[in-house]
C-alpha atoms as a PDB file:
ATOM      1  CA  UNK A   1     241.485 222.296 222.617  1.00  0.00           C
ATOM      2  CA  UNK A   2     238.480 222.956 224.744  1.00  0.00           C
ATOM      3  CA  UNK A   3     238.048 227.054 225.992  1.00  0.00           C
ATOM      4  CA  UNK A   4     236.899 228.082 229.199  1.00  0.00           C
ATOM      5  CA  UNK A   5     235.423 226.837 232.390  1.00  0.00           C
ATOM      6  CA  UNK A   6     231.761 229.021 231.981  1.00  0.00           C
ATOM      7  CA  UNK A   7     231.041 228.378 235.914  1.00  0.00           C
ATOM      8  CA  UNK A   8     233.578 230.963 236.499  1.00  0.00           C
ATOM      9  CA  UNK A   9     231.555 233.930 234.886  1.00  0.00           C
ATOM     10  CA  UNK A  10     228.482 233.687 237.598  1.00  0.00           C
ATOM     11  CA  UNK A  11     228.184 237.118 239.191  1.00  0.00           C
ATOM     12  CA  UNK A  12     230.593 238.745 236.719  1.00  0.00           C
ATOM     13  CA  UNK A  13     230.741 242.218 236.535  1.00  0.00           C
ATOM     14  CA  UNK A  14     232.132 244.546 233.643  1.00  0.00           C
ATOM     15  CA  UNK A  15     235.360 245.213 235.891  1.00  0.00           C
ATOM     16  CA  UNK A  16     235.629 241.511 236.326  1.00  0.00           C
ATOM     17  CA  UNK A  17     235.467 241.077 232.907  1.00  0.00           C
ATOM     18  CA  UNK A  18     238.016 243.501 232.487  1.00  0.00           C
ATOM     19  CA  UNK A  19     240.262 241.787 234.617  1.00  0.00           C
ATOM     20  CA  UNK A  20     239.729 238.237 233.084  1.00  0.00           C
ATOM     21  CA  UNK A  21     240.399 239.632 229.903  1.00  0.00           C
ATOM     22  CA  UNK A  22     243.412 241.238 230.761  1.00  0.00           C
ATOM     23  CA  UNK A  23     244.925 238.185 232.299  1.00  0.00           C
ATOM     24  CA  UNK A  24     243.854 236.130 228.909  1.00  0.00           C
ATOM     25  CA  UNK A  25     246.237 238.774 227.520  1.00  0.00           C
ATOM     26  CA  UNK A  26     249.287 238.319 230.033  1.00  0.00           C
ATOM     27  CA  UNK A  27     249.076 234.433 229.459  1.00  0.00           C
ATOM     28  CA  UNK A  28     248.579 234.517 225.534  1.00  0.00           C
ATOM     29  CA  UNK A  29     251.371 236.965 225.537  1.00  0.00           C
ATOM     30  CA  UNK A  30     253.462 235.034 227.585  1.00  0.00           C
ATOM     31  CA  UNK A  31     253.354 232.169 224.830  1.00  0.00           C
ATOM     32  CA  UNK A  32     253.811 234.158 222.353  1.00  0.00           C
ATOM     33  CA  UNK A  33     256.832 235.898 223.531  1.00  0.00           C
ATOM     34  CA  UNK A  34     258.785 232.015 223.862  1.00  0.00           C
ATOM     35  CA  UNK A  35     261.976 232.534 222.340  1.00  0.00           C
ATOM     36  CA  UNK A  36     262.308 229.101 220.764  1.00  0.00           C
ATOM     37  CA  UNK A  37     259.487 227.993 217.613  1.00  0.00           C
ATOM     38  CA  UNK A  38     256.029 226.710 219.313  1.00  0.00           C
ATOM     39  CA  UNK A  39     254.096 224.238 217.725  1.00  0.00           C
ATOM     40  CA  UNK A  40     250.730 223.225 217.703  1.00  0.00           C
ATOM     41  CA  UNK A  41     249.193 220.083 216.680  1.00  0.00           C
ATOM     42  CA  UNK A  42     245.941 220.126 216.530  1.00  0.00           C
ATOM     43  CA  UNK A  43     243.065 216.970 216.333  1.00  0.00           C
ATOM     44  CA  UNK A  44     239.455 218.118 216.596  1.00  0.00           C
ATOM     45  CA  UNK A  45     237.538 221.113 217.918  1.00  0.00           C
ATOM     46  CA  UNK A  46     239.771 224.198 218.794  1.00  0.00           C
ATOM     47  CA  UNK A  47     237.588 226.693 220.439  1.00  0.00           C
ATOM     48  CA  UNK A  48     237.443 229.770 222.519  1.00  0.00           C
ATOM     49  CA  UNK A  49     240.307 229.881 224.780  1.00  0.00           C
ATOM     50  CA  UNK A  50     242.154 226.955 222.847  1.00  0.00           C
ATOM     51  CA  UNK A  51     242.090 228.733 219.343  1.00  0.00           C
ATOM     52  CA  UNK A  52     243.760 231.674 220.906  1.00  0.00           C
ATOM     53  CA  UNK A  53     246.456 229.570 222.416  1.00  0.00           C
ATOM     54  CA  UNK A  54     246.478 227.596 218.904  1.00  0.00           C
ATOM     55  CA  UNK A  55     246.675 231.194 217.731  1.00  0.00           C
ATOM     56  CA  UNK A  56     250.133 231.643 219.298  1.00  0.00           C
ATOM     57  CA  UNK A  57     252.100 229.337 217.834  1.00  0.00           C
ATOM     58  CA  UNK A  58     254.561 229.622 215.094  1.00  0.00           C
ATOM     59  CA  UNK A  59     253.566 226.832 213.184  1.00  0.00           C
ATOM     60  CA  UNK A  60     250.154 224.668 213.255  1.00  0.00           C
ATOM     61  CA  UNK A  61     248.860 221.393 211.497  1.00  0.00           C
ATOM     62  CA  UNK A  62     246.111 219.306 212.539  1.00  0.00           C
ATOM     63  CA  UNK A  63     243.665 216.490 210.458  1.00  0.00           C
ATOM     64  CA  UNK A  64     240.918 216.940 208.659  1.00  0.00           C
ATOM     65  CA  UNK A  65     238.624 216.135 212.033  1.00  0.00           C
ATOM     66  CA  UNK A  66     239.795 220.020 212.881  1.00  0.00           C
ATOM     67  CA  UNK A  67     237.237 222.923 213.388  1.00  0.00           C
ATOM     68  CA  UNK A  68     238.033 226.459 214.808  1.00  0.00           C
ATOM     69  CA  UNK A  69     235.353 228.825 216.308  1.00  0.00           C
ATOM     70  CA  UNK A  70     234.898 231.350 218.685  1.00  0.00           C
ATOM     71  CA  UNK A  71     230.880 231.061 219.046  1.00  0.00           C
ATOM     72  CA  UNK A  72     230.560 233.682 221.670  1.00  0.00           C
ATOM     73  CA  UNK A  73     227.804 235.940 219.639  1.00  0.00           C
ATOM     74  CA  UNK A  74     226.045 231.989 219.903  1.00  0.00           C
ATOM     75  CA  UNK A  75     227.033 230.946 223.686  1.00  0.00           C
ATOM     76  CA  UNK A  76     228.052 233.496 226.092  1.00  0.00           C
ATOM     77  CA  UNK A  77     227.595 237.034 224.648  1.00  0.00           C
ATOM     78  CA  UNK A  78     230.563 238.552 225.757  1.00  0.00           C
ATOM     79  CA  UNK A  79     233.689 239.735 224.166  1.00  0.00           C
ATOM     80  CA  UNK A  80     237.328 239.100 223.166  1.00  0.00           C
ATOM     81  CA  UNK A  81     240.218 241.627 224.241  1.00  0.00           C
ATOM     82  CA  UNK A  82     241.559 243.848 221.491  1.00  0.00           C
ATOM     83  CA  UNK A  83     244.587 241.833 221.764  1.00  0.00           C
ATOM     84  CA  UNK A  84     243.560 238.266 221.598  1.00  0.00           C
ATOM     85  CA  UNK A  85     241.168 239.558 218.200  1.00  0.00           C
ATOM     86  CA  UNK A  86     244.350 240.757 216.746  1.00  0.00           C
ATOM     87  CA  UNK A  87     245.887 237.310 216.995  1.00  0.00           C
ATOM     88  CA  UNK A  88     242.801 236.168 215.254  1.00  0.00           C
ATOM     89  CA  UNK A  89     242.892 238.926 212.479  1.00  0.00           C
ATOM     90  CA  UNK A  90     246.814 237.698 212.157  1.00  0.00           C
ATOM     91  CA  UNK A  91     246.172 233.942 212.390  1.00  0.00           C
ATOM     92  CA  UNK A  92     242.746 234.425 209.784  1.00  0.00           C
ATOM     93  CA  UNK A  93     242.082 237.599 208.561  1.00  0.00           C
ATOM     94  CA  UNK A  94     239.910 240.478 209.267  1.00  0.00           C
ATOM     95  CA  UNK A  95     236.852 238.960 206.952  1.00  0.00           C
ATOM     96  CA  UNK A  96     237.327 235.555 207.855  1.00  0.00           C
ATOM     97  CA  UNK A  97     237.674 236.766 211.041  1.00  0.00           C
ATOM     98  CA  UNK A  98     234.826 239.244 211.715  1.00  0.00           C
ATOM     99  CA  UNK A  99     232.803 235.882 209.510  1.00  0.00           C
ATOM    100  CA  UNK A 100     233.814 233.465 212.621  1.00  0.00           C
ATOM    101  CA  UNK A 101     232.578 235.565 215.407  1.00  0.00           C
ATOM    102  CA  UNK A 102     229.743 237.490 214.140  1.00  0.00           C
ATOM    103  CA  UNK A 103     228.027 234.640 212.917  1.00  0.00           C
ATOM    104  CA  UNK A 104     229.528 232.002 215.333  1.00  0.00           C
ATOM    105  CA  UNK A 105     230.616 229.951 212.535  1.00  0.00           C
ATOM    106  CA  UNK A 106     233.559 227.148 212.369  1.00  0.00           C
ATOM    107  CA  UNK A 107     236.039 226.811 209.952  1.00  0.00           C
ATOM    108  CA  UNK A 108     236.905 223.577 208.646  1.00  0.00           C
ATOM    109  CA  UNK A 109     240.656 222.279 208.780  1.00  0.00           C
ATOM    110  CA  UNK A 110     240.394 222.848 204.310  1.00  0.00           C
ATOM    111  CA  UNK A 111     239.672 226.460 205.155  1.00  0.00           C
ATOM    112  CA  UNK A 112     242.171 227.106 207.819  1.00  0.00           C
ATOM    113  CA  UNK A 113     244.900 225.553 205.731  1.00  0.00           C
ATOM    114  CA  UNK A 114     243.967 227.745 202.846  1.00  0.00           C
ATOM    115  CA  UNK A 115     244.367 230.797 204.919  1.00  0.00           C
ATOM    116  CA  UNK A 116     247.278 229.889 206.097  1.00  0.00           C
ATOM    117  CA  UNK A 117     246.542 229.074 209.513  1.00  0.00           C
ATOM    118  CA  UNK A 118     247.147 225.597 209.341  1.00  0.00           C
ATOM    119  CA  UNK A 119     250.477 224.985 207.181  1.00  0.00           C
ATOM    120  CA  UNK A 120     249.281 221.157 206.981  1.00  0.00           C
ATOM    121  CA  UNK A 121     246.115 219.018 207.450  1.00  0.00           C
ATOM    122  CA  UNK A 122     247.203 215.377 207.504  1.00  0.00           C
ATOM    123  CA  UNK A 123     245.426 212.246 208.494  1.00  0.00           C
ATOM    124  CA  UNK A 124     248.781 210.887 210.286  1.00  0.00           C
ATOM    125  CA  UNK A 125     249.027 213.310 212.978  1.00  0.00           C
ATOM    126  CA  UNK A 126     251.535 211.982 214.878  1.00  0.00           C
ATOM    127  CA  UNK A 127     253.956 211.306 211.452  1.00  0.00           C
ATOM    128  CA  UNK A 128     253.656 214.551 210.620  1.00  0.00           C
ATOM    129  CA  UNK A 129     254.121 215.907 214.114  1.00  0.00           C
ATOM    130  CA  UNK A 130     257.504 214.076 214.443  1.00  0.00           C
ATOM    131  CA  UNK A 131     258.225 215.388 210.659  1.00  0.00           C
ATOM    132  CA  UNK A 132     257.943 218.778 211.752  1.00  0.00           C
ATOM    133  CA  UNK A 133     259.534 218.678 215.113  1.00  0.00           C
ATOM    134  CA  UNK A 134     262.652 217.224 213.062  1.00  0.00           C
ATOM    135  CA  UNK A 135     262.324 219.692 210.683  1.00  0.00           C
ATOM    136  CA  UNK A 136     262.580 222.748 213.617  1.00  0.00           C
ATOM    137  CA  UNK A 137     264.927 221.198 215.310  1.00  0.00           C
ATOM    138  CA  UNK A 138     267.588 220.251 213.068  1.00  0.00           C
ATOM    139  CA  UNK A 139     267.341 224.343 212.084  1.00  0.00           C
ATOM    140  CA  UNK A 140     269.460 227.176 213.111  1.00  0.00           C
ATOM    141  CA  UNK A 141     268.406 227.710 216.496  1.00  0.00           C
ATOM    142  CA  UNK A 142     269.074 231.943 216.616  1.00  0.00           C
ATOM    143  CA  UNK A 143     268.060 232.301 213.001  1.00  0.00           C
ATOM    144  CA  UNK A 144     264.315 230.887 214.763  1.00  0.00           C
ATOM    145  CA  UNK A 145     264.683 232.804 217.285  1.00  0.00           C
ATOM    146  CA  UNK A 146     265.454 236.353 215.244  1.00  0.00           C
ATOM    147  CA  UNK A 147     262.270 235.241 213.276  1.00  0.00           C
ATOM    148  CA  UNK A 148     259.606 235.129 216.179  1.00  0.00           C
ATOM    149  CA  UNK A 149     261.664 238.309 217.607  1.00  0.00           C
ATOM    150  CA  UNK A 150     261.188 240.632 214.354  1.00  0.00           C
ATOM    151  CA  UNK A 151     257.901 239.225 213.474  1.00  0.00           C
ATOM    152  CA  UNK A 152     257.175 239.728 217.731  1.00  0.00           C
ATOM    153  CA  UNK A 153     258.207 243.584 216.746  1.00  0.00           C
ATOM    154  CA  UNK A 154     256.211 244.032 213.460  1.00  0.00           C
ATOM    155  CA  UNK A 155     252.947 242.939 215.367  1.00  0.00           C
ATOM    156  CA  UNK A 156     253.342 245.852 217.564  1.00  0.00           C
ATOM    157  CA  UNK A 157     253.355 248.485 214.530  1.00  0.00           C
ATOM    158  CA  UNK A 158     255.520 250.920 213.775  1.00  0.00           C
ATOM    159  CA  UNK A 159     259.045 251.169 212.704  1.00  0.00           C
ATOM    160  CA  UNK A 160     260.969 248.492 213.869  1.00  0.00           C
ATOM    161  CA  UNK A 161     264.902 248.544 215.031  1.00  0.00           C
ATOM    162  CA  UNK A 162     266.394 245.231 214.200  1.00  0.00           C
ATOM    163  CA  UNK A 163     270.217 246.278 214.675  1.00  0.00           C
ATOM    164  CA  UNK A 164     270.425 244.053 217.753  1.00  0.00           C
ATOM    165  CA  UNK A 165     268.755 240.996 216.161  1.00  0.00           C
ATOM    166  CA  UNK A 166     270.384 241.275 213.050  1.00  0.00           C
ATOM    167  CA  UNK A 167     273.905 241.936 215.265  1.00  0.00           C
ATOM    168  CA  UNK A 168     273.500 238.807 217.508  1.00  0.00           C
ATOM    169  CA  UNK A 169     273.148 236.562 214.503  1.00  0.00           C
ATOM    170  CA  UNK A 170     275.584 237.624 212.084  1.00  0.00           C
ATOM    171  CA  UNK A 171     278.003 237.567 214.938  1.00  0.00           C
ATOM    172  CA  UNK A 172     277.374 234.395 216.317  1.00  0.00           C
ATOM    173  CA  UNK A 173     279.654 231.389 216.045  1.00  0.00           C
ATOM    174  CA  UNK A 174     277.036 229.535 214.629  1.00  0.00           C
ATOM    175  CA  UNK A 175     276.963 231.909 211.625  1.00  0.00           C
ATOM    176  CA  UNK A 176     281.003 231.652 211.814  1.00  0.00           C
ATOM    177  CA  UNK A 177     280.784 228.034 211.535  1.00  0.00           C
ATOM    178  CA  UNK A 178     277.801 227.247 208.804  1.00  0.00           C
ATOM    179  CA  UNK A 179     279.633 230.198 207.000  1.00  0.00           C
ATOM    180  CA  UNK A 180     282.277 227.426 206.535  1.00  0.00           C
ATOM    181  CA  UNK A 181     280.875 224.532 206.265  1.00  0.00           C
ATOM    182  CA  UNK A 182     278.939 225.686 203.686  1.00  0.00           C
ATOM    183  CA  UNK A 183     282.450 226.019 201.805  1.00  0.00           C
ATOM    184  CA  UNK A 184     284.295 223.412 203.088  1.00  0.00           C
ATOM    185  CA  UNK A 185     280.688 221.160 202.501  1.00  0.00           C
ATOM    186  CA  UNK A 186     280.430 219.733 205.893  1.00  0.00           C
ATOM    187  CA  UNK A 187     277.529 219.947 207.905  1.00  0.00           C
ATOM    188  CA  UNK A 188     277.108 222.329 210.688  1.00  0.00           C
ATOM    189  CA  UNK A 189     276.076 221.432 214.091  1.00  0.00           C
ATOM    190  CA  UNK A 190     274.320 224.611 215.697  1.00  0.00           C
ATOM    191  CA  UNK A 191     274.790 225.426 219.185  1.00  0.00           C
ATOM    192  CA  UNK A 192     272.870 228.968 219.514  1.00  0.00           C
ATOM    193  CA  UNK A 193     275.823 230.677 220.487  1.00  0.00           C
END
């Protein structure tokens, strides 16, 4: 995943820069918010722009060819948004990541699976791509979704009120359901209702 188009910062100004990062934040947001499990599969360089988008999703794997960097105290000079560093500091680490952009330096797929950022590096992409796809597919489909939502609300600090989350899913017909077939052994077949 490549990061942005530099032509656009000629004649940028601090408001400017403001405003660009601010819109990094809606779109980033945006992704993050998706109700239903994102993944990313990543092959190569994931830089800039594309490292916060990789940054995003729920669950990442890419090969051994993978390298993450944010090289802007290298390239550009300029800065991230407090928000898109805290995806970093989530996705990395504050060492790791104050390591990556002070110093411009890449981490190697190794080191991003043993920080947790990748949860697998595998020379067969695509086989593990379709692997995991199956894997979050054939799962509960609101128990995924109350996961991103009450992880979603402990990223913005603070206490966090789950009664609705925890409400919709225990009372779901899906939970109604796997709460008997569980007993009765037969297999489920969720519907997100």
């Amino acid at each position: 995943m490549a990061g942005t188009d530099i032509a656009q910062f000629r004649g940028f100004t601090g408001e400017d820069g403001v405003a660009y990062e601010q819109r990094i934040d809606e779109v980033l947001g945006t992704l993050a918010a998706v109700g239903k499990p994102v993944i990313a599969v990543i092959d190569g360089h994931c830089v800039g722009g594309g490292l916060g988008i990789a940054c995003c999703a729920d669950v990442r794997i890419g090969s051994a060819a993978s390298a993450f960097s944010v090289p802007i105290a290298r390239t550009l000079g300029n800065t991230l948004s407090a928000n898109t560093l805290r995806r970093l500091v989530r996705a990395f680490g504050v060492p790791r990541t104050a390591s990556m952009l002070i110093t411009a330096r890449k981490v190697d797929a190794q080191e991003a699976l043993a920080s947790g950022f990748l949860t697998a590096v595998d020379e067969d992409l695509d086989a593990e791509a379709e692997a995991l796809i199956e894997r979050v597919v054939s799962g509960a489909p609101l128990t995924q979704w109350a996961i991103k939502e009450n992880l979603r609300r402990l990223a913005a600090g603070g206490p966090v009120d789950d009664a609705d989350v925890v409400s919709k899913v225990y009372g779901s017909q899906d939970f109604a359901n796997a709460v008997e077939g569980f007993l009765t052994k037969t297999p489920v077949e969720w519907t997100g209702e």
